[in-house]
C-alpha atoms as a PDB file:
ATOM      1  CA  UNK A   1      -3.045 -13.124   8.326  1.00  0.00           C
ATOM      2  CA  UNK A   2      -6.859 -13.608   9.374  1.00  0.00           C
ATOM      3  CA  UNK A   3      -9.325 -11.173   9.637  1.00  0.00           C
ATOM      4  CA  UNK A   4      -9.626 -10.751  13.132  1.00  0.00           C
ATOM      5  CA  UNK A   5      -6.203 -11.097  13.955  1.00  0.00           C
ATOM      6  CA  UNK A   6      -5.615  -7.713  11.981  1.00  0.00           C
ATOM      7  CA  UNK A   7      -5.840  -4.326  13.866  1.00  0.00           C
ATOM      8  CA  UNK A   8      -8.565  -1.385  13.666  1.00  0.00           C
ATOM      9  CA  UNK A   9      -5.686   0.269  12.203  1.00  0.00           C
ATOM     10  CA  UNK A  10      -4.387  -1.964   9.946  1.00  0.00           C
ATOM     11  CA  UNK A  11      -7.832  -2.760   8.367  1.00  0.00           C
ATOM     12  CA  UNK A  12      -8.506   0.827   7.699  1.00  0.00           C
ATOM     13  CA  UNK A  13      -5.071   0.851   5.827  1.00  0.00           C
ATOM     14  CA  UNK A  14      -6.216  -1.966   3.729  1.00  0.00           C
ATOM     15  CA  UNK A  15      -9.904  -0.607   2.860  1.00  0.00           C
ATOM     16  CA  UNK A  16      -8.010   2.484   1.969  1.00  0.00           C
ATOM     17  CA  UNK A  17      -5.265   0.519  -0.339  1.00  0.00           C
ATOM     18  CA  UNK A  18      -7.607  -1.645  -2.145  1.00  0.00           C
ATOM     19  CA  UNK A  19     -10.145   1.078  -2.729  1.00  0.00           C
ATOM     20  CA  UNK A  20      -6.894   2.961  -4.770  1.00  0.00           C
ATOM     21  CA  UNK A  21      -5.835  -0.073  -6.332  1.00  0.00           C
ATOM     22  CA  UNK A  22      -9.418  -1.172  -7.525  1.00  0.00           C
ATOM     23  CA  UNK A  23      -9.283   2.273  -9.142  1.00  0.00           C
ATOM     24  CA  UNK A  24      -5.800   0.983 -10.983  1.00  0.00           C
ATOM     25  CA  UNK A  25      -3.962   4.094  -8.735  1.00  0.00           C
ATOM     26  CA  UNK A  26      -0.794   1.728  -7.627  1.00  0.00           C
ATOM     27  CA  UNK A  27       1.516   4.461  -7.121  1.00  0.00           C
ATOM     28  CA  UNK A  28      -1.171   6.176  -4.879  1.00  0.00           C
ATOM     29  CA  UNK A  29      -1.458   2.646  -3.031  1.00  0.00           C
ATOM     30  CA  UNK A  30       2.018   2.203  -3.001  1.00  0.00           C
ATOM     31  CA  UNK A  31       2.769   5.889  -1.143  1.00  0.00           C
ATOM     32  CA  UNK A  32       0.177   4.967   1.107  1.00  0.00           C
ATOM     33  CA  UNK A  33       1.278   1.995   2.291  1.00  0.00           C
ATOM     34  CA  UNK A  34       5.020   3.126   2.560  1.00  0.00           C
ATOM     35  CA  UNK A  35       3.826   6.620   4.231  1.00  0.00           C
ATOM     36  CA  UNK A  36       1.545   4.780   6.554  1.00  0.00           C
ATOM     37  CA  UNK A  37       4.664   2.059   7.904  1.00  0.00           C
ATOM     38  CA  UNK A  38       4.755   4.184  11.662  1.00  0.00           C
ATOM     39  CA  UNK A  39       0.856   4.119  12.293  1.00  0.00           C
ATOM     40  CA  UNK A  40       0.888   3.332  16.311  1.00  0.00           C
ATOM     41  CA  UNK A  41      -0.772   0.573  17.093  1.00  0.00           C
ATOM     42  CA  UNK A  42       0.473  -1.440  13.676  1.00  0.00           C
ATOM     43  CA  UNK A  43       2.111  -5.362  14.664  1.00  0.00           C
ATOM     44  CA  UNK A  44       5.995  -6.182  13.347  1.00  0.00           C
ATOM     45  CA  UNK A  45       4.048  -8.721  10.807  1.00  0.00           C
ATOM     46  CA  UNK A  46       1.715  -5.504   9.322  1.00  0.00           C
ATOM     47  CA  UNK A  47       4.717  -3.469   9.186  1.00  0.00           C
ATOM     48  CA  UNK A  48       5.820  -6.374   6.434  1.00  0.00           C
ATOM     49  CA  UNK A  49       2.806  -6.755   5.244  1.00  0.00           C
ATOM     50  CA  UNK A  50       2.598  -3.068   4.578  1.00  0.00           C
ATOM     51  CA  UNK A  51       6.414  -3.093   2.998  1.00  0.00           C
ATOM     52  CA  UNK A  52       5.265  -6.257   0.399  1.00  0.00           C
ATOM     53  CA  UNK A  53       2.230  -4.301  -0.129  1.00  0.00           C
ATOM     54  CA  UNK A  54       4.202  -1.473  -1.529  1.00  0.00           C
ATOM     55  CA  UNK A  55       6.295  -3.315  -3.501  1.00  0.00           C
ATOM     56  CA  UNK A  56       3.483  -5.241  -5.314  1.00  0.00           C
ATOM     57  CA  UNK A  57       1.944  -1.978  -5.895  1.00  0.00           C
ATOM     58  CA  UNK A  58       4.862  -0.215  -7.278  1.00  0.00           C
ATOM     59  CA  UNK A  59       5.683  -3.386  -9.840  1.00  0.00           C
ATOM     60  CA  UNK A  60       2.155  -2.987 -11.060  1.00  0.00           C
ATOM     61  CA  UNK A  61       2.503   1.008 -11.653  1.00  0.00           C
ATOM     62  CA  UNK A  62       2.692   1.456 -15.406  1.00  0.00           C
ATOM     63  CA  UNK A  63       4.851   4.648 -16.750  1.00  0.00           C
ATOM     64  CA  UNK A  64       2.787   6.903 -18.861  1.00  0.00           C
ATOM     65  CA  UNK A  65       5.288   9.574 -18.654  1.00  0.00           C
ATOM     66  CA  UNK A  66       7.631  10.393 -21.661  1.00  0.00           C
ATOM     67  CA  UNK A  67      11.223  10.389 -21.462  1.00  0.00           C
ATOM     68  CA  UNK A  68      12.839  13.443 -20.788  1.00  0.00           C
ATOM     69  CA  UNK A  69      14.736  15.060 -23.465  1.00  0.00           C
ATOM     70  CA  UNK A  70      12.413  14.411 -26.450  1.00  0.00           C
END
């Protein structure tokens, strides 16, 4: 999708995603994109933009957690 074909609202999603993943905070990204999905004003096509987005975050999320039970 080009630049100006995106909307105020949509950009400001983005800047806000990429600033979180430049920081390597996927699973922050990936709950903001997901959480952000009924923003008025968003197209159908950023709505599936903003569902892939989520999923490409969530794959790059590492696990630093232990397991439970050790």
């Amino acid at each position: 999708m080009k630049n100006e074909e995106k909307t105020a609202a949509y950009q400001r999603l983005e800047a806000k995603c990429s600033a979180l993943e430049s920081r390597g905070l996927y699973r922050r990204a990936a709950d903001m994109w997901r959480t952000n999905l009924t923003i008025n004003g968003l197209t159908e096509k950023e709505r599936d933009l903003c569902v892939t987005n989520a999923g490409l975050c969530s794959r790059q999320a590492k696990y630093t957690g232990k397991p439970e039970g050790l």
